[in-house]
N, C-alpha and C. Protein backbone atom coordinates (compact mmCIF):
# COMPACT_ATOMS: atom_id res chain seq x y z
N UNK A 1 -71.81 -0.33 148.89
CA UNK A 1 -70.45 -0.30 149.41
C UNK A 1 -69.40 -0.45 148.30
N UNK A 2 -69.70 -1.66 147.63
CA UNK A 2 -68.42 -1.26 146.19
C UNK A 2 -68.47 -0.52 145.45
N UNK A 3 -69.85 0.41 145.41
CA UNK A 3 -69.56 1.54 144.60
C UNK A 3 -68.80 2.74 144.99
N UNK A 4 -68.74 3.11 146.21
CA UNK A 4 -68.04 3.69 147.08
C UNK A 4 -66.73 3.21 147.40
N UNK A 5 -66.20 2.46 147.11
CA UNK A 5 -65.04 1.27 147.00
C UNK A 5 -64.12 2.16 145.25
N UNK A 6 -64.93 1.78 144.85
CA UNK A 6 -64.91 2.25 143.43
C UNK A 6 -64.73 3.64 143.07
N UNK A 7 -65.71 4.66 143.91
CA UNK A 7 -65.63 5.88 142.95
C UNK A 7 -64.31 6.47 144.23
N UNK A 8 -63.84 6.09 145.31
CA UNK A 8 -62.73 6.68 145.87
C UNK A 8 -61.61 5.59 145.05
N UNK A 9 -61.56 4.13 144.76
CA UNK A 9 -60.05 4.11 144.24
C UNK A 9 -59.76 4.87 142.37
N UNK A 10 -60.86 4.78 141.64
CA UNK A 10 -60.79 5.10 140.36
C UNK A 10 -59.64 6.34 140.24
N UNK A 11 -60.55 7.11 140.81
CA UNK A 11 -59.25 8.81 140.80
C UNK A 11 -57.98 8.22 141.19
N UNK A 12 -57.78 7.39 141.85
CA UNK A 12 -55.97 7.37 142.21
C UNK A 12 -55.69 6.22 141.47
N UNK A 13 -56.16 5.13 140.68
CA UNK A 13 -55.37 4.71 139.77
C UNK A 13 -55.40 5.45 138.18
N UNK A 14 -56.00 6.53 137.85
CA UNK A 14 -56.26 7.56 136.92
C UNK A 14 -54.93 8.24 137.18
N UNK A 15 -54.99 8.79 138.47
CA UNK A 15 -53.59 9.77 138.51
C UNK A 15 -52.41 8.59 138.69
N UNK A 16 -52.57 7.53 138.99
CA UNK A 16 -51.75 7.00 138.83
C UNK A 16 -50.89 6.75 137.35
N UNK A 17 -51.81 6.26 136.30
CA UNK A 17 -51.66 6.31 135.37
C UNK A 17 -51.36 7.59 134.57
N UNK A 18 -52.10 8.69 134.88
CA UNK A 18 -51.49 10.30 134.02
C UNK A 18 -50.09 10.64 134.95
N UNK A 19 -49.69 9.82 135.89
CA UNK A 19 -48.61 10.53 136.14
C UNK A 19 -47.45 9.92 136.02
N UNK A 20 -47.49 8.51 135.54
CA UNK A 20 -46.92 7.63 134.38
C UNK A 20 -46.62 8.68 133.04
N UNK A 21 -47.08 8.83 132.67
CA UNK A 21 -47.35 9.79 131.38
C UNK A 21 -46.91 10.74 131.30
N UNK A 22 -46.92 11.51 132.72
CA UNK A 22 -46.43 12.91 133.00
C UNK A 22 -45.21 12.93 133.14
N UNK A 23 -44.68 11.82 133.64
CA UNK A 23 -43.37 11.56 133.77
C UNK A 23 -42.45 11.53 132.89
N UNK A 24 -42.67 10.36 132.17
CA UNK A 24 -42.58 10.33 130.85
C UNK A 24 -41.94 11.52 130.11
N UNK A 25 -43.19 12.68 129.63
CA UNK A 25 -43.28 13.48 129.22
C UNK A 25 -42.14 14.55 129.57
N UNK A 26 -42.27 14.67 131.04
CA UNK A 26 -41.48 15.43 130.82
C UNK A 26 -39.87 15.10 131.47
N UNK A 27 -39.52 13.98 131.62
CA UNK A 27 -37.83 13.34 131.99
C UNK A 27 -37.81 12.44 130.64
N UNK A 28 -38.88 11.65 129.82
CA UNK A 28 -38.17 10.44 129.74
C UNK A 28 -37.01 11.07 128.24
N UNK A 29 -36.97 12.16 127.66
CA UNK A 29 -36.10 13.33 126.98
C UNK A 29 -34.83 13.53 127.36
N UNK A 30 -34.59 13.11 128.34
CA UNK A 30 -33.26 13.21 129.24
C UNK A 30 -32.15 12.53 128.67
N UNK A 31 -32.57 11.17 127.81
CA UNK A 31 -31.55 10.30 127.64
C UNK A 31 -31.69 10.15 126.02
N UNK A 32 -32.15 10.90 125.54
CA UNK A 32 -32.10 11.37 124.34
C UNK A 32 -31.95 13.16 123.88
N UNK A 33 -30.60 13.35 124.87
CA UNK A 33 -30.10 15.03 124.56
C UNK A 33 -29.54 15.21 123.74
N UNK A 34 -29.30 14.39 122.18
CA UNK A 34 -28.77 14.88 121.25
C UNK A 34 -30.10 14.72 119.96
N UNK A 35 -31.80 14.75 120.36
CA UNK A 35 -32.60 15.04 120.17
C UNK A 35 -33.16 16.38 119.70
N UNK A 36 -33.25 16.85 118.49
CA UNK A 36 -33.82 18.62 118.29
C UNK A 36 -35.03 18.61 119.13
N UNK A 37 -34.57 19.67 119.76
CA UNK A 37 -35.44 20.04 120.92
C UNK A 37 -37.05 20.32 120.69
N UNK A 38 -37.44 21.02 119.25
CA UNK A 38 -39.07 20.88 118.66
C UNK A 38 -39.04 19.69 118.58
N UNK A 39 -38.40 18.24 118.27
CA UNK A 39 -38.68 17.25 118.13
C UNK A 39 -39.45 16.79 119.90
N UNK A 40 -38.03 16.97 120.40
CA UNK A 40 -38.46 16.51 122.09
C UNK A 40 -39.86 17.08 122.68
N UNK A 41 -40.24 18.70 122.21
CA UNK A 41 -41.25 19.20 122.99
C UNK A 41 -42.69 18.34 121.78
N UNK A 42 -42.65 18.60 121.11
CA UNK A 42 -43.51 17.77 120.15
C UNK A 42 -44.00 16.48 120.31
N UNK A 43 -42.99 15.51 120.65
CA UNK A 43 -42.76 14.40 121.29
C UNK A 43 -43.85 14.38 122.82
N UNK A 44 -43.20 15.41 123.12
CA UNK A 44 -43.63 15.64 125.21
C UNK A 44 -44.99 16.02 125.05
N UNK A 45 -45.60 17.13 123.81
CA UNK A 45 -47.03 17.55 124.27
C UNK A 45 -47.83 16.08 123.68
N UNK A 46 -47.32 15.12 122.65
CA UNK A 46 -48.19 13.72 122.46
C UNK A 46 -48.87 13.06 123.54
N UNK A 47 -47.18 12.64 124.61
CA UNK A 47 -47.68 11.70 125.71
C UNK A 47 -48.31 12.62 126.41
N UNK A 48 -48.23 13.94 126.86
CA UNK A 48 -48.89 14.78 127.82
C UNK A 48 -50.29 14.85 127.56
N UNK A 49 -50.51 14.42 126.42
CA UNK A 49 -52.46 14.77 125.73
C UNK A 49 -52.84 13.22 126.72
N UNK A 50 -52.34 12.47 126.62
CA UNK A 50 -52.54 10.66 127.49
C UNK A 50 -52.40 11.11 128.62
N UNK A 51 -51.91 12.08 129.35
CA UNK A 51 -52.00 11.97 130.71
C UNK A 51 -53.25 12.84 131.08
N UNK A 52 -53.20 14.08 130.52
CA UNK A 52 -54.40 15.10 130.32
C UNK A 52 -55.70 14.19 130.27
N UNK A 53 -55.87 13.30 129.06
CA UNK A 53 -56.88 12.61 128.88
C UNK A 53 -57.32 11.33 130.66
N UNK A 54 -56.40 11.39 131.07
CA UNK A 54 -56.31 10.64 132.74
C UNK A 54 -56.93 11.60 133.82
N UNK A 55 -55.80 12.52 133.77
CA UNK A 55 -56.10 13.67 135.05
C UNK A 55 -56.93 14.06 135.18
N UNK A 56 -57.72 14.64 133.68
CA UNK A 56 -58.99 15.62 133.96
C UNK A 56 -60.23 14.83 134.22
N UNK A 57 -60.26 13.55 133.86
CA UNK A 57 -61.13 12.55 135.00
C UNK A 57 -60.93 12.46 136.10
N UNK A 58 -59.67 11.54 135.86
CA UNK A 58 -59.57 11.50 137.60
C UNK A 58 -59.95 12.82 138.68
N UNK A 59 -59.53 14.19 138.55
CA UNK A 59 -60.07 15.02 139.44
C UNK A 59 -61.29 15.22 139.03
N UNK A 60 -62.30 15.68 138.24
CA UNK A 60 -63.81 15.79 137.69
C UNK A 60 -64.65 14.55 138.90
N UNK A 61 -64.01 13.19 138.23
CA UNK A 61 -65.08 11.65 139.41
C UNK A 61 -64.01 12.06 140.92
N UNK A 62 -62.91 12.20 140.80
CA UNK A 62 -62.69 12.43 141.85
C UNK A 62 -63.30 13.44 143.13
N UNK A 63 -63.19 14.92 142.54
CA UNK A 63 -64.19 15.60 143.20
C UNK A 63 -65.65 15.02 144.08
N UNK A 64 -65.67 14.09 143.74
CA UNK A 64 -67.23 13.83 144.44
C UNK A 64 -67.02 13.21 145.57
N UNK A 65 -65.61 12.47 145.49
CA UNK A 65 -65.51 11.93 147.14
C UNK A 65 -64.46 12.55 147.70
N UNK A 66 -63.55 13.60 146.97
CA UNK A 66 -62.06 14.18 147.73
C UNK A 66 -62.24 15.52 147.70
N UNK A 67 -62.10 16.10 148.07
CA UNK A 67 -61.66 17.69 148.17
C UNK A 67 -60.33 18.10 147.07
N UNK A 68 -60.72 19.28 146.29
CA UNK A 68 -59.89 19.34 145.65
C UNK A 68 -58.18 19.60 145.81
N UNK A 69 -58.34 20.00 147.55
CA UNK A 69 -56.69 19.70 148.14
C UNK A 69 -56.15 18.62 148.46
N UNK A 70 -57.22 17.68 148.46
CA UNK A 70 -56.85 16.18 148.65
C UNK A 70 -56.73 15.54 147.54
N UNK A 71 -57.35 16.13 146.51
CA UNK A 71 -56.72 15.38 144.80
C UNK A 71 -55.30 15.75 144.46
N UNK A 72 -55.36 17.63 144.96
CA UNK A 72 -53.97 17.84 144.61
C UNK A 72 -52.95 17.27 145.41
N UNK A 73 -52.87 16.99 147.06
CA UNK A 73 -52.12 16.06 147.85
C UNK A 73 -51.82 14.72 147.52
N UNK A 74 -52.65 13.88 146.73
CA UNK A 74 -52.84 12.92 146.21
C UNK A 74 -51.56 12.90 145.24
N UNK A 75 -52.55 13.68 144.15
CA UNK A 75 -51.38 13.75 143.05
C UNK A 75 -49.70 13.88 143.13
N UNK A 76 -49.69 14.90 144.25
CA UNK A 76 -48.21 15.02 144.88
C UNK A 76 -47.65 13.83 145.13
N UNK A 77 -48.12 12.89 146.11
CA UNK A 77 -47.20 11.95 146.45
C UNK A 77 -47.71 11.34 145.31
N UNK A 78 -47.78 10.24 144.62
CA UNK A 78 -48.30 9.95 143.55
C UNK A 78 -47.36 9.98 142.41
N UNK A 79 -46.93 11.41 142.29
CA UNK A 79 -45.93 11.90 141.23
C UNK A 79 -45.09 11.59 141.95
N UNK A 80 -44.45 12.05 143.02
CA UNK A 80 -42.86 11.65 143.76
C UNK A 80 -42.72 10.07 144.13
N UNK A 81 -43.38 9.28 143.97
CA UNK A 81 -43.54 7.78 143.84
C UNK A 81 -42.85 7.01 142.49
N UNK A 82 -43.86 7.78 141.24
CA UNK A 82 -43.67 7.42 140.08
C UNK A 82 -42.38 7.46 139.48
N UNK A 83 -42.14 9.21 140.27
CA UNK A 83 -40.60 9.50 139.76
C UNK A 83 -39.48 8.82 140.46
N UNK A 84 -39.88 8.44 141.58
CA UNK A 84 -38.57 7.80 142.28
C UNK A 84 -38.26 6.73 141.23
N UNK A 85 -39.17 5.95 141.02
CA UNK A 85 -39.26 4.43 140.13
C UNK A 85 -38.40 5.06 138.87
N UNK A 86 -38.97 6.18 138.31
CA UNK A 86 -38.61 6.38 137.14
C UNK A 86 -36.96 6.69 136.90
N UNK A 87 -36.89 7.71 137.75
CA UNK A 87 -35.49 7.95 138.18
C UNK A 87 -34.45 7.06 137.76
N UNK A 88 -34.49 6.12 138.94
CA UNK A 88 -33.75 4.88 139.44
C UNK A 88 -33.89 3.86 138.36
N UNK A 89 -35.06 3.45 137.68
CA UNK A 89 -35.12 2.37 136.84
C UNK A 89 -34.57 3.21 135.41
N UNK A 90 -35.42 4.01 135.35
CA UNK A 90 -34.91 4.46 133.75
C UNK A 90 -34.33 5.29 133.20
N UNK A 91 -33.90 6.20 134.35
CA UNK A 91 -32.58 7.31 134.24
C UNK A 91 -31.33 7.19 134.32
N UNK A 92 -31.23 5.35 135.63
CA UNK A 92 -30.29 5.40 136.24
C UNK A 92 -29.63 6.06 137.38
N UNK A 93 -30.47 6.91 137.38
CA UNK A 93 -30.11 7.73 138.89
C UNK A 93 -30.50 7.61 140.36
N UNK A 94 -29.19 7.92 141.04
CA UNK A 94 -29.44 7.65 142.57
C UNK A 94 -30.29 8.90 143.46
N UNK A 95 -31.08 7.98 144.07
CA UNK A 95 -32.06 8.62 145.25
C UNK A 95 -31.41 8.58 146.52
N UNK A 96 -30.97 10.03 146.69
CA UNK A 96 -30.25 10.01 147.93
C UNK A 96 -31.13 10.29 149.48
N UNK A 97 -30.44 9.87 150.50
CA UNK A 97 -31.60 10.00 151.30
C UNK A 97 -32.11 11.85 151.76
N UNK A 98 -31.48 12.72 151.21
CA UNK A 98 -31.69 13.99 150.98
C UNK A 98 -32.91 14.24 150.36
N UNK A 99 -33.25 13.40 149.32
CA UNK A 99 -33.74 13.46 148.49
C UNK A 99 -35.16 12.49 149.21
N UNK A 100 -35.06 11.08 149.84
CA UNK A 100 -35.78 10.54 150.07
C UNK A 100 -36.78 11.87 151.48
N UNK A 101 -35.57 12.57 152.30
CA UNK A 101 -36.48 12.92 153.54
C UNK A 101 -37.08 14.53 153.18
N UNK A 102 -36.82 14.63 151.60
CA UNK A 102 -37.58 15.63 151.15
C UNK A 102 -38.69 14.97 150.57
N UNK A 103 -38.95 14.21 150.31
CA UNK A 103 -39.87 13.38 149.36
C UNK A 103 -40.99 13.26 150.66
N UNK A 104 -40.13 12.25 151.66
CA UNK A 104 -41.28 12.30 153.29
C UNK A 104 -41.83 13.93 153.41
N UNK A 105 -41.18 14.97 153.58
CA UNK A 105 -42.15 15.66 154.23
C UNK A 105 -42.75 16.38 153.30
N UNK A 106 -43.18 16.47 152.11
CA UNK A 106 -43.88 16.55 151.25
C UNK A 106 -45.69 15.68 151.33
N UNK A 107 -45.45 14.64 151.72
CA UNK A 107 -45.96 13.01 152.11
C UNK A 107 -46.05 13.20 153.49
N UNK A 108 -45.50 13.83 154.35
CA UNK A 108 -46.43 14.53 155.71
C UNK A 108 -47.56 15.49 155.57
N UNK A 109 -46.67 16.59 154.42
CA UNK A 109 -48.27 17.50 154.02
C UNK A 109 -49.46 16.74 153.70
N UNK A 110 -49.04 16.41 153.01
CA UNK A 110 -50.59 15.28 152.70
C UNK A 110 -51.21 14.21 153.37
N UNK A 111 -50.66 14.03 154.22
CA UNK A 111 -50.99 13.39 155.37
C UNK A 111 -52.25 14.44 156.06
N UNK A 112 -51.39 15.85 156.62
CA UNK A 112 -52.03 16.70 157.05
C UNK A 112 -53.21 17.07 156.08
N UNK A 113 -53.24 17.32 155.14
CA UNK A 113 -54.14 17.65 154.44
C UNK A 113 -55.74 16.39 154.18
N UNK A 114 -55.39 15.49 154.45
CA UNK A 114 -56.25 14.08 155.06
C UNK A 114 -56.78 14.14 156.36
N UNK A 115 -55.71 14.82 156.98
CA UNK A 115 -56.45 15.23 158.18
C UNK A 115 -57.24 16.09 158.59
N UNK A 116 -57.13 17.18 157.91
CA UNK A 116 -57.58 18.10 158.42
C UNK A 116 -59.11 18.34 158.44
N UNK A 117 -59.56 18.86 159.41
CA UNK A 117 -61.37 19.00 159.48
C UNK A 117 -61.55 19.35 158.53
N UNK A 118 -62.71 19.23 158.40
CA UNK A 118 -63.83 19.02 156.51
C UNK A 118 -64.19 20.61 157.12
């Protein structure tokens, strides 16, 4: 039973973590726009190799207990989670509820996609 415990949470704190990274990668550039831009993308493919080095586990061990529309559903909300945080904490920017009831039905698909017959 805890191994099964285990090999379903591993993949989602993996994407949890590459999408930390992903984030990163590609907003946290935003607040450094007077940055040369080969610097910024140079910069972006570093942390992106740390998230790469996350993701392509997490879906590979993941696969064995999720379907690969349920890794990618996963990942979706996952990323729109990370970014809200990121947004708001380290951009400074407001999450409007436009923004929040696009975020929900995104996070309904994947709902559906959990649901749906095997």
């Amino acid at each position: 039973m805890p191994e099964m415990l285990f090999a379903r949470l591993l993949p989602i704190l993996l994407l949890i973590g590459s999408n930390v990274f992903m984030t990163i990668a590609w907003y946290g550039h935003l607040k450094f726009k007077s940055a040369p831009l080969l610097l910024v993308i140079l910069a972006s493919w570093s942390i992106a190799l740390v998230e790469y080095c996350l993701a392509v586990p997490a879906n590979r061990w993941g696969s064995a207990v999720y379907s690969a529309a349920q890794l990618k559903a996963m990942q979706e909300v996952i990323t729109l989670t990370v970014f809200v945080g990121f947004s708001i904490l380290y951009l400074g920017q407001k999450i409007t509820i436009n923004h929040l009831i696009g975020f929900a039905l995104i996070a309904a698909g994947a709902w559906f996609i959990f649901k749906a017959p095997a």
